[in-house]
C-alpha atoms as a PDB file:
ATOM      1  CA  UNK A   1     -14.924 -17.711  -2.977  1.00  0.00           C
ATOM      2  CA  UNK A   2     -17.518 -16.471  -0.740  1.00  0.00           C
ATOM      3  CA  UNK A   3     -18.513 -12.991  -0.277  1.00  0.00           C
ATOM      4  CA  UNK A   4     -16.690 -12.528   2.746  1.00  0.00           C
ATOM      5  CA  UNK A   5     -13.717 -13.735   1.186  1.00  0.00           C
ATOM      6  CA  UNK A   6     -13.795 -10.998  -1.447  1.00  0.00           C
ATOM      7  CA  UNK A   7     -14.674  -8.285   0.834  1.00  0.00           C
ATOM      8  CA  UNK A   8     -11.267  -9.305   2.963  1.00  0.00           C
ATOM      9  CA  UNK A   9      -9.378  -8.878  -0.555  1.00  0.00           C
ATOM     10  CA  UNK A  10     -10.741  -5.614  -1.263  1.00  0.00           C
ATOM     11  CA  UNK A  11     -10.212  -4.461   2.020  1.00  0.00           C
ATOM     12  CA  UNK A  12      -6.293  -6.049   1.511  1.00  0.00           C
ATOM     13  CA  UNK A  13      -6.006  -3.885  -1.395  1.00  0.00           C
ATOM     14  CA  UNK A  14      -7.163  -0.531  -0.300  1.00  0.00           C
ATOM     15  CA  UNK A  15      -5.430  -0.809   2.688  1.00  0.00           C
ATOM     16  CA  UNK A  16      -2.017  -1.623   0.338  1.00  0.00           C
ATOM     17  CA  UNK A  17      -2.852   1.525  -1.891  1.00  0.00           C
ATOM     18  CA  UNK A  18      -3.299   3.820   1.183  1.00  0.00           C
ATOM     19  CA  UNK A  19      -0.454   3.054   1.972  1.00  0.00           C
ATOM     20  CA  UNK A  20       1.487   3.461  -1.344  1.00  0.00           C
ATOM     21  CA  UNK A  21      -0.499   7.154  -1.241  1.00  0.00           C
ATOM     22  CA  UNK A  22       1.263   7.459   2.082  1.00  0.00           C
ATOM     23  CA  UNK A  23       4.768   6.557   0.349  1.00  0.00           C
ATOM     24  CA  UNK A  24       3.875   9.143  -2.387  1.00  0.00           C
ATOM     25  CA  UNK A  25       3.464  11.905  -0.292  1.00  0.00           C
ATOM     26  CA  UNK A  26       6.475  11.180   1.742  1.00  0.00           C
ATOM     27  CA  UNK A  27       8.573  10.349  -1.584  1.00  0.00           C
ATOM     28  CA  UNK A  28       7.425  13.589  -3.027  1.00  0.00           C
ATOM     29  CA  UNK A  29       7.869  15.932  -0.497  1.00  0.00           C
ATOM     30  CA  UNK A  30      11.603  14.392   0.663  1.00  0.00           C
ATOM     31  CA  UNK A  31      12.524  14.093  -3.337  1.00  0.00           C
ATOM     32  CA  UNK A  32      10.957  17.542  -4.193  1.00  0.00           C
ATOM     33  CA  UNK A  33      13.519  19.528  -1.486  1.00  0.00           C
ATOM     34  CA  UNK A  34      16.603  17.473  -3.063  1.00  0.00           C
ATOM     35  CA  UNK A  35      15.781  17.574  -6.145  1.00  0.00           C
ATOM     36  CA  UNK A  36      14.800  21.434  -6.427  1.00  0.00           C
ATOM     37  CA  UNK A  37      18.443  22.044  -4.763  1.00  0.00           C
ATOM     38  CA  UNK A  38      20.520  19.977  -7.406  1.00  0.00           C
ATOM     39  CA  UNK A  39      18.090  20.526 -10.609  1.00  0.00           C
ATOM     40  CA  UNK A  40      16.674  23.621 -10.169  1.00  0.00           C
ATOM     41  CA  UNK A  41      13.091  24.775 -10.469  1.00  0.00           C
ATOM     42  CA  UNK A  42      11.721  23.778 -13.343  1.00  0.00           C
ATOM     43  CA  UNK A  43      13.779  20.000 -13.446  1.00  0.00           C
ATOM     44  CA  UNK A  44      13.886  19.577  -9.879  1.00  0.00           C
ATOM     45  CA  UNK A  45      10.058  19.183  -9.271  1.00  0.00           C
ATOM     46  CA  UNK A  46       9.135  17.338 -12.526  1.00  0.00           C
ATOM     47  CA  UNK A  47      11.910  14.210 -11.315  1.00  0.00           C
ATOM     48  CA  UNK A  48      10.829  14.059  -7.981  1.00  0.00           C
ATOM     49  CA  UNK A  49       7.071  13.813  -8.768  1.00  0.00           C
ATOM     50  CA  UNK A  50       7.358  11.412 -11.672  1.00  0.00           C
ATOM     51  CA  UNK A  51       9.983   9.595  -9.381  1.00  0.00           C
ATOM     52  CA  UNK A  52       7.301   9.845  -6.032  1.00  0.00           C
ATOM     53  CA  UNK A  53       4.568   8.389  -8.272  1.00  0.00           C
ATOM     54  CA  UNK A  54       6.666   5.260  -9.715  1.00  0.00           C
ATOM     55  CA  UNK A  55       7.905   4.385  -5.964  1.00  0.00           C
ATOM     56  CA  UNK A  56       3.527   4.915  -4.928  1.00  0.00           C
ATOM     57  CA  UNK A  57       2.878   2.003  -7.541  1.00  0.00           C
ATOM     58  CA  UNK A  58       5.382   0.242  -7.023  1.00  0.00           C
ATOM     59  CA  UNK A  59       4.948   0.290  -2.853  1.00  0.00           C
ATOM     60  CA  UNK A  60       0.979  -0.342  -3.593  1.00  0.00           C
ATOM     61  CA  UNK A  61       1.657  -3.224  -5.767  1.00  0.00           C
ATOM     62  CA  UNK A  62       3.772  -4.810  -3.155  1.00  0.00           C
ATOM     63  CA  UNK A  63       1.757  -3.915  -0.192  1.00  0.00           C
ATOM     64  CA  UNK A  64      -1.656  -5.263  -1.734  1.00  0.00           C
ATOM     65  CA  UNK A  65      -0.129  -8.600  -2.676  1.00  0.00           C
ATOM     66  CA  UNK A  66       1.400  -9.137   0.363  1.00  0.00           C
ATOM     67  CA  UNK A  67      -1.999  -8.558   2.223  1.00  0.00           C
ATOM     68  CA  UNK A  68      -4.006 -10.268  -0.025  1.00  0.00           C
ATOM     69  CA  UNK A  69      -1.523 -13.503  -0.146  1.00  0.00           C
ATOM     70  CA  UNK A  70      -1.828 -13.309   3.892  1.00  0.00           C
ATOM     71  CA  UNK A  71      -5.594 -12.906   3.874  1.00  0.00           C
ATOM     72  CA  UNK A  72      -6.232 -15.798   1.357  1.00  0.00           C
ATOM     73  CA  UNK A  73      -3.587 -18.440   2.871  1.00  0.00           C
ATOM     74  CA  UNK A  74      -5.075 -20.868   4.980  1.00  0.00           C
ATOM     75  CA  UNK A  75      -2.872 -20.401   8.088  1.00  0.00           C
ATOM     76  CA  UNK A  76      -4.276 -16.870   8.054  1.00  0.00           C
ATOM     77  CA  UNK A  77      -5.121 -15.864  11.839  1.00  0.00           C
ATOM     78  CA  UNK A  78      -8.528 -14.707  10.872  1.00  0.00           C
ATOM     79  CA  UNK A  79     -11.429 -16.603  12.187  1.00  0.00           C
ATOM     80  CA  UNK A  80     -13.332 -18.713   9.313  1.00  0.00           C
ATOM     81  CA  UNK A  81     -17.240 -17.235   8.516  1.00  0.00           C
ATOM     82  CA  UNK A  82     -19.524 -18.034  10.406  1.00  0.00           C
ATOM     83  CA  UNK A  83     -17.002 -18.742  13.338  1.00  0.00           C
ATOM     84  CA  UNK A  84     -16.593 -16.201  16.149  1.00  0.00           C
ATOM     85  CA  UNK A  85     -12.795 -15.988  16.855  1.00  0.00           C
ATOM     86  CA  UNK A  86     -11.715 -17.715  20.805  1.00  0.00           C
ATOM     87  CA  UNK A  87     -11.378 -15.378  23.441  1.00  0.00           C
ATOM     88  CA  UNK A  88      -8.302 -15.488  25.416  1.00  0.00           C
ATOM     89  CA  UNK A  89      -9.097 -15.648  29.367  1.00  0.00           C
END
């Protein structure tokens, strides 16, 4: 695998764990308000964090592969190196 190549699965994976951050934030803060209303204060917050965090990994883990297997197939829709992609006129 070329450099390029590797670049385009780096890039596939920190997009995937942005947006597993993303999911963490919005998991937490959704998780945080129910929780803290059934469990109380000191309960409440410690679930819906550890609970944000697990659904993060588990949302990056998916995301990256997914990008990564669509980057590295060869029906990808990216133009090959070297190759400048056709312009539609």
């Amino acid at each position: 695998m070329d450099t390029s190549g590797r670049a385009d699965l780096v890039t596939a994976w920190a997009v995937g764990v942005g947006i597993g951050l993303v999911t963490l934030q919005v998991t937490w803060l959704v998780a945080n308000r129910i929780a803290t209303l059934f469990l109380g204060a000191p309960r409440g917050p410690i679930i819906a964090f550890t609970t944000a965090v697990a659904v993060g990994i588990i949302t990056s883990a998916i995301a990256g592969k997914r990008l990564a297997r669509k980057i590295g197939s060869p029906s990808s829709t990216l133009p090959a190196t070297g190759e400048m992609a056709p312009m539609d006129r």
